[in-house]
Protein backbone atom coordinates (compact mmCIF):
# COMPACT_ATOMS: atom_id res chain seq x y z
CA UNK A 1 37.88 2.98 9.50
CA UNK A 2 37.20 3.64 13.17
CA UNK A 3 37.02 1.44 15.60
CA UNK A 4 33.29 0.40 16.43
CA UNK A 5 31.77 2.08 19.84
CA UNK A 6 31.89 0.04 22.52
CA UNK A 7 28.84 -0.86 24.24
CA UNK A 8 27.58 0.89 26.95
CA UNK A 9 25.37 0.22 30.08
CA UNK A 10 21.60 0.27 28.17
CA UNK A 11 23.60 -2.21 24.98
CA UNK A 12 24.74 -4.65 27.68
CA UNK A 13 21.75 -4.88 29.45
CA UNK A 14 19.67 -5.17 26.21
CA UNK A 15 22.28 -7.33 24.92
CA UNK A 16 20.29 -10.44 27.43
CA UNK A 17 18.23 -11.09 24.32
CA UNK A 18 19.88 -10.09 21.37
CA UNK A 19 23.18 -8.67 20.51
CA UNK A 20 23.37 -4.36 20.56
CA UNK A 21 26.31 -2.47 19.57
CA UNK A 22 27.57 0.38 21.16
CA UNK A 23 25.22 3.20 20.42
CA UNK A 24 22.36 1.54 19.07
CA UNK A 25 20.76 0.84 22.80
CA UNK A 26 18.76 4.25 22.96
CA UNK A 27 17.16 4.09 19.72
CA UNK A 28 15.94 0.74 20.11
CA UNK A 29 14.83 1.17 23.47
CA UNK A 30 12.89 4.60 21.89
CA UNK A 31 11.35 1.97 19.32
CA UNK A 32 10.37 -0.19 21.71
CA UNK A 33 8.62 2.11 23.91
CA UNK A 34 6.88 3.80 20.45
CA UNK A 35 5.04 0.55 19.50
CA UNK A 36 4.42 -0.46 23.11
CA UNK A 37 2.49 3.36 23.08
CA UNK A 38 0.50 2.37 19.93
CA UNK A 39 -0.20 -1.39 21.08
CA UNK A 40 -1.40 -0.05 24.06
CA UNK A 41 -3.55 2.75 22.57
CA UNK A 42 -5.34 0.26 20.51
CA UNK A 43 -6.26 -2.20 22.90
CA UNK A 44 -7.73 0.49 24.79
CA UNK A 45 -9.85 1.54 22.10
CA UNK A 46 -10.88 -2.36 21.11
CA UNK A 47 -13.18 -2.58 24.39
CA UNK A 48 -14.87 0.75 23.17
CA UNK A 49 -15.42 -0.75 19.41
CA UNK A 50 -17.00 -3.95 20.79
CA UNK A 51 -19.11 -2.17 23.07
CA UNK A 52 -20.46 0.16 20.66
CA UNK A 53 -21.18 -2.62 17.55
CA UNK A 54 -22.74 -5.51 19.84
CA UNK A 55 -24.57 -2.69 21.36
CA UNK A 56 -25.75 -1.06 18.62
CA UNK A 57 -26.32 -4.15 16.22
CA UNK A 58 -24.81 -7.39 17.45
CA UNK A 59 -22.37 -10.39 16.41
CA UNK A 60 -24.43 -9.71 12.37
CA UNK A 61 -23.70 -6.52 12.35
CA UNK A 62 -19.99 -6.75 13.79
CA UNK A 63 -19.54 -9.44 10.98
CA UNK A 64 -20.78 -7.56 7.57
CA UNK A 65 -19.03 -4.74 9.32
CA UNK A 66 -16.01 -6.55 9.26
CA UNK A 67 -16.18 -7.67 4.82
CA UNK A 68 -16.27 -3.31 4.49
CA UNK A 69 -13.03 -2.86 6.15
CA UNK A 70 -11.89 -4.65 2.90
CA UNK A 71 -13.45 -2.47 0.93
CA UNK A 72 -12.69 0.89 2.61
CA UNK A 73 -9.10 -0.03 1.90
CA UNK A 74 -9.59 0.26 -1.40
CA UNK A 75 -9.81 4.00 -1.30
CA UNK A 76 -7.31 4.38 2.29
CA UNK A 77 -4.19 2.38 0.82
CA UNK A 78 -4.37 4.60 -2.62
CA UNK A 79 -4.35 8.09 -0.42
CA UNK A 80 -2.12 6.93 1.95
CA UNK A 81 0.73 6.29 -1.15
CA UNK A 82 -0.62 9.27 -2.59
CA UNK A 83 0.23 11.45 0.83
CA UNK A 84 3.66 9.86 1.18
CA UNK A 85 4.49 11.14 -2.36
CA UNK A 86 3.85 14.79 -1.29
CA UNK A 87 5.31 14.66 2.29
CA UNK A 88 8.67 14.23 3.19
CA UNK A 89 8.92 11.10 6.21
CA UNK A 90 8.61 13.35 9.09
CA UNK A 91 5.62 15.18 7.92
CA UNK A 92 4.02 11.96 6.69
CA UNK A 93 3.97 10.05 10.32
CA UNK A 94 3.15 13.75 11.81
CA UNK A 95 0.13 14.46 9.12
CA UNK A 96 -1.13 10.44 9.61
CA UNK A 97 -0.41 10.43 13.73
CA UNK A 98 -2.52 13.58 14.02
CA UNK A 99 -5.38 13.17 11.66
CA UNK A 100 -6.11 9.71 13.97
CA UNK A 101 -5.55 11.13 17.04
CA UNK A 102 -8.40 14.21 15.81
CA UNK A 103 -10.88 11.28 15.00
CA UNK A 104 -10.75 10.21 18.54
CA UNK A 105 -11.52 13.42 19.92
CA UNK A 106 -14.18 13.78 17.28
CA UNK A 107 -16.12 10.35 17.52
CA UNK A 108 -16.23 11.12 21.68
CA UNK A 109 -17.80 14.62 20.47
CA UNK A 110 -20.22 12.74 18.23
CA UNK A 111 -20.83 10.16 21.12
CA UNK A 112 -22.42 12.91 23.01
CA UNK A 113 -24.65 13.97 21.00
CA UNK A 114 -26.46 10.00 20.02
CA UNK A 115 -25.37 10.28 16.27
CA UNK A 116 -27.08 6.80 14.61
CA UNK A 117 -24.83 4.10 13.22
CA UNK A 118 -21.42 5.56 15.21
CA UNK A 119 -20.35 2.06 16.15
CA UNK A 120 -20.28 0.94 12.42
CA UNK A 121 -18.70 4.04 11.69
CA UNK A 122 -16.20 3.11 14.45
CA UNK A 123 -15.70 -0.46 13.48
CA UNK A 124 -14.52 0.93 10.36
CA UNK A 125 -12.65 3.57 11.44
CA UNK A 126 -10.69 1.39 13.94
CA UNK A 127 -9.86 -1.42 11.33
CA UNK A 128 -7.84 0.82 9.36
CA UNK A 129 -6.30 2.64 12.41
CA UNK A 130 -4.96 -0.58 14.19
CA UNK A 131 -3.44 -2.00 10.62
CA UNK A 132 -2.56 1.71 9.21
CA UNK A 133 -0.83 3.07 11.93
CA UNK A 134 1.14 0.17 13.38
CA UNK A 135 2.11 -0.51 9.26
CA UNK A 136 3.64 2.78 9.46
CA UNK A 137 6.11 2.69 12.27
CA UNK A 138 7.19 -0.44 11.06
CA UNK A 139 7.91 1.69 7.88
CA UNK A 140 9.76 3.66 9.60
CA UNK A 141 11.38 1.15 11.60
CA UNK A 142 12.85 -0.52 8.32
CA UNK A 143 14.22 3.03 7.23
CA UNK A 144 16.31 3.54 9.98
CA UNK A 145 17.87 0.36 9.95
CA UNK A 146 20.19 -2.08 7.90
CA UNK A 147 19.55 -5.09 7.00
CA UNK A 148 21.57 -6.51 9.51
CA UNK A 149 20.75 -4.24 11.94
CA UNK A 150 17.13 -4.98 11.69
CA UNK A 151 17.36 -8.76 12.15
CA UNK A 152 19.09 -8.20 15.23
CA UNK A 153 17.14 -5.49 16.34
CA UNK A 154 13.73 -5.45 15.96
CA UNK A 155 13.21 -8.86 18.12
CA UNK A 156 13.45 -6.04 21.52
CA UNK A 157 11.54 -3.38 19.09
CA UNK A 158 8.75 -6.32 18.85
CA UNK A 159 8.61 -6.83 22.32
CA UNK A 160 7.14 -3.42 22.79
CA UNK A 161 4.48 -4.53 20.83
CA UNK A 162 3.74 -7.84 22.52
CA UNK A 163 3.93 -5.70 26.10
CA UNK A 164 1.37 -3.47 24.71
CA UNK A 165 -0.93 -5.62 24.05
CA UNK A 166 -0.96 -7.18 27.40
CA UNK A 167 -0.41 -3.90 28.60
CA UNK A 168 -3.46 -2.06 26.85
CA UNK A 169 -5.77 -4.95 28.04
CA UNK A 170 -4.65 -4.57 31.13
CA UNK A 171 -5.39 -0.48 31.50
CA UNK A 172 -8.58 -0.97 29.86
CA UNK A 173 -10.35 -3.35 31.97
CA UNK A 174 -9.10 -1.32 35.12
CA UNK A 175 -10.69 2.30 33.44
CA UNK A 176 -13.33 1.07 31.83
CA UNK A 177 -15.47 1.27 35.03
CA UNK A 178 -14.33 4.44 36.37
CA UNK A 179 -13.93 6.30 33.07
CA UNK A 180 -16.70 5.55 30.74
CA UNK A 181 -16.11 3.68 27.49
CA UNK A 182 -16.09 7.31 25.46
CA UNK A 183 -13.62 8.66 28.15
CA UNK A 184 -10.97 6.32 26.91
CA UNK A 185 -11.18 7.35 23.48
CA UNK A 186 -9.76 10.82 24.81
CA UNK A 187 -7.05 8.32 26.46
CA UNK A 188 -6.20 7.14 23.66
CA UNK A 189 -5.89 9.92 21.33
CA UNK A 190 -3.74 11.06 25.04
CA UNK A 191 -1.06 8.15 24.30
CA UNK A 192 -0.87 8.71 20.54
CA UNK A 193 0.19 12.25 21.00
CA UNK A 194 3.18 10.56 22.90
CA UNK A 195 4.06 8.02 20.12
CA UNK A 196 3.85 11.35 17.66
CA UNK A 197 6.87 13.10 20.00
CA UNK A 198 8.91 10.01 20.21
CA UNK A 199 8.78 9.68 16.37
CA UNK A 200 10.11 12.96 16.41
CA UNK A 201 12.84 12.31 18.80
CA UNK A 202 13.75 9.21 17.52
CA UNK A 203 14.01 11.28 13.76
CA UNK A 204 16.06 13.84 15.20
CA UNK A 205 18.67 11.85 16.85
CA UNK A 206 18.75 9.49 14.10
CA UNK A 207 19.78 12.23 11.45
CA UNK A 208 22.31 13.73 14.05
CA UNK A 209 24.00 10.29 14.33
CA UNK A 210 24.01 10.16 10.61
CA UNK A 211 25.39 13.63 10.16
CA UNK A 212 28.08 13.00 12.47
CA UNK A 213 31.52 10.98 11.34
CA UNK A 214 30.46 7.16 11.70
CA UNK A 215 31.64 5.37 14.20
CA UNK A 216 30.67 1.56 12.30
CA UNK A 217 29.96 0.44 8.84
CA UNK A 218 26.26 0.31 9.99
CA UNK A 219 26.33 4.10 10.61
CA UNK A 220 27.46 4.68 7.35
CA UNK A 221 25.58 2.30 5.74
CA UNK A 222 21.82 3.69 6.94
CA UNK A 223 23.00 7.70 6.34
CA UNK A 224 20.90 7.58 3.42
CA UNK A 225 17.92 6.96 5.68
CA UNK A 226 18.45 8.88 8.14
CA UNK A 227 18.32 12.00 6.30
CA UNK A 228 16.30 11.24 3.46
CA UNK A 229 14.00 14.51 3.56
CA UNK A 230 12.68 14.32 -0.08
CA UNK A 231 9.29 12.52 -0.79
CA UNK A 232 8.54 9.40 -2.65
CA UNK A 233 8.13 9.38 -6.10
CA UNK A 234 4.37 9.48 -7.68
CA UNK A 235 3.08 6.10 -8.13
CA UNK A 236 0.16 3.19 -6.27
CA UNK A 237 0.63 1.10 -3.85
CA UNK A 238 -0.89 -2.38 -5.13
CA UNK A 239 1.08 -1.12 -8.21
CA UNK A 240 4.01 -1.44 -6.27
CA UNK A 241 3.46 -4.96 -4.83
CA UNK A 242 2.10 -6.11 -8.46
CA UNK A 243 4.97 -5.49 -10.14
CA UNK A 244 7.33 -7.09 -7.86
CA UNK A 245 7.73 -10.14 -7.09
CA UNK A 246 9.49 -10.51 -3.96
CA UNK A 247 6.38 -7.84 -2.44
CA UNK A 248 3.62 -10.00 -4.22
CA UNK A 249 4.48 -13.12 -2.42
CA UNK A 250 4.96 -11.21 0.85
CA UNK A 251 1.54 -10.35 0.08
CA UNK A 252 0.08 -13.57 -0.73
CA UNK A 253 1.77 -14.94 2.64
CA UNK A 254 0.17 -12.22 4.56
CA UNK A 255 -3.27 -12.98 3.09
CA UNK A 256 -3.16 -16.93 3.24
CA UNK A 257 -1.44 -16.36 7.23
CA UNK A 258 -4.68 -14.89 7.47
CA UNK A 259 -7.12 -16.79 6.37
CA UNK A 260 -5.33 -19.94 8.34
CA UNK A 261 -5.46 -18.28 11.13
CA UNK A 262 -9.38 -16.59 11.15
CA UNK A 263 -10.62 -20.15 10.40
CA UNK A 264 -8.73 -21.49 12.82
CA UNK A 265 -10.18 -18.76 15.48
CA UNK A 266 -13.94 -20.15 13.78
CA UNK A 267 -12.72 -23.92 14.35
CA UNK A 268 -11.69 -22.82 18.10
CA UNK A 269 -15.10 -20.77 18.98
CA UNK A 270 -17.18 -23.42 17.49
CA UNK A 271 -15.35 -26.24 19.46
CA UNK A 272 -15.61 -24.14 22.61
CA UNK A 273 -19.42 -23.25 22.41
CA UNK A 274 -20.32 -26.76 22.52
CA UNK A 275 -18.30 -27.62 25.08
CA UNK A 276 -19.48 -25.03 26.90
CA UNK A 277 -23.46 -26.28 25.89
CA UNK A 278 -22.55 -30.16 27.53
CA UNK A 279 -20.98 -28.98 30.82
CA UNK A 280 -23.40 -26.87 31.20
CA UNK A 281 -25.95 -29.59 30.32
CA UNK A 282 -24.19 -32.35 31.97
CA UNK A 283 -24.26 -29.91 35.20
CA UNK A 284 -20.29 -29.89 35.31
CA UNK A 285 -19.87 -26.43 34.25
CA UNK A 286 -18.70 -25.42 38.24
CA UNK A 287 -21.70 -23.50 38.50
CA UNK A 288 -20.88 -21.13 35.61
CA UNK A 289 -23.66 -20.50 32.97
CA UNK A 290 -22.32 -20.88 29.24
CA UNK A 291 -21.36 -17.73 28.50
CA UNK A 292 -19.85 -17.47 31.83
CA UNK A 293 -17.57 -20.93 30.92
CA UNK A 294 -16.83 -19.23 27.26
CA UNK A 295 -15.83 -16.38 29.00
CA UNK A 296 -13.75 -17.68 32.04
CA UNK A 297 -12.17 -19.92 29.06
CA UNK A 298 -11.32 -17.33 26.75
CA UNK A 299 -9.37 -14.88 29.46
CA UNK A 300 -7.17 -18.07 30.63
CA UNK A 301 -6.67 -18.75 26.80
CA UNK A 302 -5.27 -15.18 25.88
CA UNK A 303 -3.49 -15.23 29.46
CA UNK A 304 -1.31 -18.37 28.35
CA UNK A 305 -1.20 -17.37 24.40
CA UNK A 306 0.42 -14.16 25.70
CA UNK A 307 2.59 -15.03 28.35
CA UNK A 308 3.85 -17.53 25.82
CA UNK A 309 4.51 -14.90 23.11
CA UNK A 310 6.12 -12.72 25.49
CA UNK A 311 8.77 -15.12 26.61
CA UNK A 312 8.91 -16.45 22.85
CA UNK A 313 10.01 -12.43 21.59
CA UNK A 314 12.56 -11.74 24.68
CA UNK A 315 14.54 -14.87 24.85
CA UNK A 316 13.96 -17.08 21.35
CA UNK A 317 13.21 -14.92 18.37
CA UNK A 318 16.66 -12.98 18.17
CA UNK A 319 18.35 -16.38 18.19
CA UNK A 320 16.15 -18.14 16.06
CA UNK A 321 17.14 -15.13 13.25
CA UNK A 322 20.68 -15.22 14.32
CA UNK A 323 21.13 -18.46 13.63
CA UNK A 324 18.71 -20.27 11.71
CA UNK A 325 18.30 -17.25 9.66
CA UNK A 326 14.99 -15.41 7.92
CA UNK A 327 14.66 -18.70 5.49
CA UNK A 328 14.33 -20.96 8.47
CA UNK A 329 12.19 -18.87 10.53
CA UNK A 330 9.73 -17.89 7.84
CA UNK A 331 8.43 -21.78 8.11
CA UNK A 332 8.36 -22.13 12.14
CA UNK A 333 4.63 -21.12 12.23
CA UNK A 334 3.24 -23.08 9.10
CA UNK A 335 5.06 -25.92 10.35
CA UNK A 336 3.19 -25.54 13.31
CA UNK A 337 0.09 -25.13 11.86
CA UNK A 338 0.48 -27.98 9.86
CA UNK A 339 0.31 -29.99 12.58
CA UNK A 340 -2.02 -28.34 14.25
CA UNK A 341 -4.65 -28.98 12.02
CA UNK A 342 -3.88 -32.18 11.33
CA UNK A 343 -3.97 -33.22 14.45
CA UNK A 344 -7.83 -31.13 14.54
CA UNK A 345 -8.66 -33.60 11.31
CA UNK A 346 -8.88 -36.50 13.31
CA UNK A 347 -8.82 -35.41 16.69
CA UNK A 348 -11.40 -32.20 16.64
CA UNK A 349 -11.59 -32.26 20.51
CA UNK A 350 -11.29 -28.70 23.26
CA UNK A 351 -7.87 -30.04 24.30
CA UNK A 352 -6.45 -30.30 20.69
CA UNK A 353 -7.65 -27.33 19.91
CA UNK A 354 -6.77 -25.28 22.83
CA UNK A 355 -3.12 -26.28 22.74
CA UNK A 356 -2.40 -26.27 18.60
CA UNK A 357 -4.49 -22.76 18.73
CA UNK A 358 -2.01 -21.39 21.82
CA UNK A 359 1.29 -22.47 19.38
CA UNK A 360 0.00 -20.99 16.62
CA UNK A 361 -1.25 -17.38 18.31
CA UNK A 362 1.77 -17.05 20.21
CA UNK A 363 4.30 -17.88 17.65
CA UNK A 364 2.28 -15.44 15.31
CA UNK A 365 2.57 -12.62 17.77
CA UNK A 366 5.87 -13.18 18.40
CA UNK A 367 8.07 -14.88 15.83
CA UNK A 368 5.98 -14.06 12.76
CA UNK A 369 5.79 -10.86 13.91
CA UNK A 370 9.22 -10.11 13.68
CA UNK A 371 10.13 -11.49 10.56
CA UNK A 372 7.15 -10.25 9.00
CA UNK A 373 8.79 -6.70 9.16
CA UNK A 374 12.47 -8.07 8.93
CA UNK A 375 11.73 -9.01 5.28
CA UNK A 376 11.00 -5.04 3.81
CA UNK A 377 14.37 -4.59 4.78
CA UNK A 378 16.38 -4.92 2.45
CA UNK A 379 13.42 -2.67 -0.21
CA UNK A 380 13.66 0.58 -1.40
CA UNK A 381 11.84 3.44 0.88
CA UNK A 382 9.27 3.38 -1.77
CA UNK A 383 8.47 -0.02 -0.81
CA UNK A 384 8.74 0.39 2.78
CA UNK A 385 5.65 2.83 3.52
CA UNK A 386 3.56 2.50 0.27
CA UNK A 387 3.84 -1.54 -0.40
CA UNK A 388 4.03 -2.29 3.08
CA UNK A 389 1.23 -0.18 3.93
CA UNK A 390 -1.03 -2.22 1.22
CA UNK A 391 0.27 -5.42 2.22
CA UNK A 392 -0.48 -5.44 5.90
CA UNK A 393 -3.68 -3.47 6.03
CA UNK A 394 -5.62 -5.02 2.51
CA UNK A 395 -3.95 -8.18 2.25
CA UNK A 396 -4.83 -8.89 5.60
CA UNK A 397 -8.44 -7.97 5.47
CA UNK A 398 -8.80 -10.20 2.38
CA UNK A 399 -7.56 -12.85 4.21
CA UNK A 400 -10.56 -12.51 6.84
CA UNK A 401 -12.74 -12.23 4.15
CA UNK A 402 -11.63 -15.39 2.59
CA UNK A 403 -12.48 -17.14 5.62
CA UNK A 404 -15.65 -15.53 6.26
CA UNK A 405 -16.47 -16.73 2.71
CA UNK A 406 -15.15 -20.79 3.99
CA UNK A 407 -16.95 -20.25 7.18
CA UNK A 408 -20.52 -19.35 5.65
CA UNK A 409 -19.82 -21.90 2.80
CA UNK A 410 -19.07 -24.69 5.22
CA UNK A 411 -21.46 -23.92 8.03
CA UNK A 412 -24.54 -22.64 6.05
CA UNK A 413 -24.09 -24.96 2.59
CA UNK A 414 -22.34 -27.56 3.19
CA UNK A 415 -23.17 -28.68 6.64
CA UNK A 416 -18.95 -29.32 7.36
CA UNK A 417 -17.89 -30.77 10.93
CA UNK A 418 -15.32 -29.13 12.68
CA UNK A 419 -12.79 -31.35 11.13
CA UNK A 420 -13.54 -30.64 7.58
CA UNK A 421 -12.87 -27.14 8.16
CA UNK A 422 -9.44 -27.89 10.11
CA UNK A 423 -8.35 -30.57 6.58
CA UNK A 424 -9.49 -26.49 4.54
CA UNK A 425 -7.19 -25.09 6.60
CA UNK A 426 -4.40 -28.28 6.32
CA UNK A 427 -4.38 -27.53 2.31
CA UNK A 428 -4.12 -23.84 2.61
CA UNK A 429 -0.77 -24.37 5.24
CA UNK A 430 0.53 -26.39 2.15
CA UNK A 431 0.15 -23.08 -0.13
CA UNK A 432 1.43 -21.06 2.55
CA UNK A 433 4.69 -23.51 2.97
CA UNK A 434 5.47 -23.20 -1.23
CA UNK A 435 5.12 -19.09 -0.63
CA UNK A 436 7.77 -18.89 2.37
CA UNK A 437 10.10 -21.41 0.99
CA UNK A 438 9.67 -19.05 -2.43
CA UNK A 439 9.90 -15.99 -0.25
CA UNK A 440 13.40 -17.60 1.84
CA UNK A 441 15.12 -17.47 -1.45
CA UNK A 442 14.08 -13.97 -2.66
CA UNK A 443 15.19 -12.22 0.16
CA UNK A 444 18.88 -14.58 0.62
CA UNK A 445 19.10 -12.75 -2.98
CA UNK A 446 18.36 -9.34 -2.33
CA UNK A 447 19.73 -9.15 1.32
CA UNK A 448 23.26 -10.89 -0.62
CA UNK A 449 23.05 -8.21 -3.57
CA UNK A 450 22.53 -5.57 -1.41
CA UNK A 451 23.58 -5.97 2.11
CA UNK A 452 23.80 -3.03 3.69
CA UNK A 453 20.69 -1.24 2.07
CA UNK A 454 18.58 -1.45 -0.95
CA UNK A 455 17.93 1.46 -2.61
């Protein structure tokens, strides 16, 4: 065997947060700058969304709008596994990048011309792109990579999309003005046309590296992914994670992270709109109207939660993986949430909240993050864009649904306080603890059985 390639400039430097070999620097760096691209695309478009459904129909209309993203991915998860069993993995990302970046350019056409009901239509649209699209570079992500490779390398891929976000925000509220909010949409579809190229770079260099004699047993071992041209075999996507257990409790995890986490957004607004009401009553709001506080609140919230998630990706995820492993980190952010809400049970006050709410976020965006995508690999390609794809987009929505369906329950029937809604959320953590201790041991099993990659 020869000797592994020695690291160069771009794998030292990276190698500050998490270990690169030698030759794996520019692809992850390529990765990196790919989802920071999509992150930021869709946090340009999220000011455009918002303006168009409170505009057109307000907080009602945003919130039924929300329960038919569920639906709608009844019929988008089916076509999208249907797609990636005609279209090799090239064409598939090229065919699905396109298609969203022409629906941009065509709802700023329809803008122009005062069609009805476009912000619904855009609500829509958008909640499958932002869950869709980021599923599938993930997807591709996985197929590049080992195993081991993955857990070492996605925590600088995930910073990409943690910088985006910020990133995206950022851009928007500085074009908004100038622009126009349909302007940005062509912005957008502008920066998706980028991520499309460096898919295609990253795909091309990939299959020369696995065409050429490896250099390391992780070359060798990810050939079969990097020039895998056929496509998937006919067959459904929640057929996939039905049948499989290891992908059904990924699911379930995904769905009941979600549903913790939407209430706990509910618990957080609810707890900062009266607060908000008794300054502001009690004349110690600083001068700032109520929806001025909520506002001036919410921006230094996100400001912390982010900076916090940041520094969490760069500096503690790829050690937390390296050595506490995917069992150990799968139980970081329930543990956390546990906590949390306990603490909110008997203590439902702004500061509690504030604080157990910025843990929870930024771990989510960071840690969770990570491993969320480190467990597909060690799956078959199959399972990597058609299971994945119905686990992060549909499971996820049902998980906001769920909550919407504790939220009206608790609010509307049975008259809860804050902290009955934060002891809901303590008993669905205790669920979500059983399903990532479950999930630890299924992938220790398949990542031992097949360590280099399953196929």
């Amino acid at each position: 065997m020869e000797m592994q390639r020695r690291p160069g400039p771009l794998e030292r430097l990276l190698a500050l947060f998490t270990e690169v070999r030698g030759g794996e620097g520019p692809t992850a760096l390529l990765l990196t700058l790919n989802v920071f691209l999509l992150l930021t695309t869709y946090y340009i478009i999220k000011p455009v969304r918002e303006a168009l459904i409170l505009a057109g129909g307000g907080a009602e209309l945003k919130s039924y709008t929300s329960a038919g993203q569920t639906l709608l991915l009844l019929v988008a998860v089916p076509a999208y596994a249907r797609l990636a069993s005609r279209l090799p993995r090239r064409r598939l990302i090229n065919t699905v990048t396109i298609f969203f970046a022409a629906c941009l350019v065509g709802f700023y056409l329809l803008a122009q011309t005062g069609v009805p009901l476009l912000g619904v239509a855009f609500f829509l649209w958008v909640g499958i792109f932002n869950l869709m699209v980021i599923a599938q570079f993930w997807s591709f992500a996985n197929d590049l990579y080992t195993p081991e490779q993955g857990k070492r390398l996605f925590a600088i891929v995930a910073f990409g999309a943690s910088f985006g976000a910020v990133a995206g925000s950022w851009i928007a509220g500085r074009i908004i003005g100038p622009l126009g909010i349909y302007q940005m949409l062509l912005v957008a579809a502008a920066l998706l046309a980028l991520t499309l190229i460096l898919t295609n770079v990253i795909d091309a260099r990939e299959r020369r590296r696995a065409r050429a004699p490896s250099s390391s047993a992780d070359e060798a071992a990810k050939s079969a992914g990097g020039t895998e041209e056929e496509p998937l075999p006919e067959g459904g996507a929640f057929e996939l994670v039905g049948r499989n257990r290891y992908l059904l409790l990924i699911a379930l995890l995904m769905l009941f992270l979600n549903w913790v986490n939407t209430t706990g957004e509910y618990i957080l607004g609810r707890v900062v709109s009266a607060t908000a009401a008794d300054h502001v009553a009690a004349g110690t709001a600083g001068g700032l109207e109520e929806g001025q506080w909520i506002g001036k609140f919410y921006a230094d919230f996100f400001t912390v939660v982010n900076l916090v998630g940041v520094l969490t990706q760069l500096f503690l995820v790829s050690r937390i993986l390296k050595f506490l492993g995917v069992r150990v980190a799968l139980l970081f952010l329930p543990i956390i949430a546990l906590g949390g809400y306990l603490l909110l049970a008997f203590y439902p006050l702004l500061s509690v909240v504030r604080w157990a709410k910025t843990a929870e976020n930024s771990t989510d965006y960071s840690l969770q993050n990570t491993v969320r995508n480190v467990l597909f690999l060690p799956t078959t390609r199959e399972q990597k864009y058609k299971a994945k794809q119905a686990i992060d987009t549909f499971f996820v929505r049902t998980g906001d649904l769920l909550s919407a369906v504790v939220v009206f329950v608790g609010s509307a029937l049975l008259s809860f306080q804050t902290s009955h809604f934060a002891l809901v959320n303590l008993a669905l953590v205790i669920v979500w603890i059983g399903i990532a201790v479950a999930i630890g041991r299924e992938n220790a099993r398949l990542t031992a059985a097949s360590p280099a990659r399953a196929e």
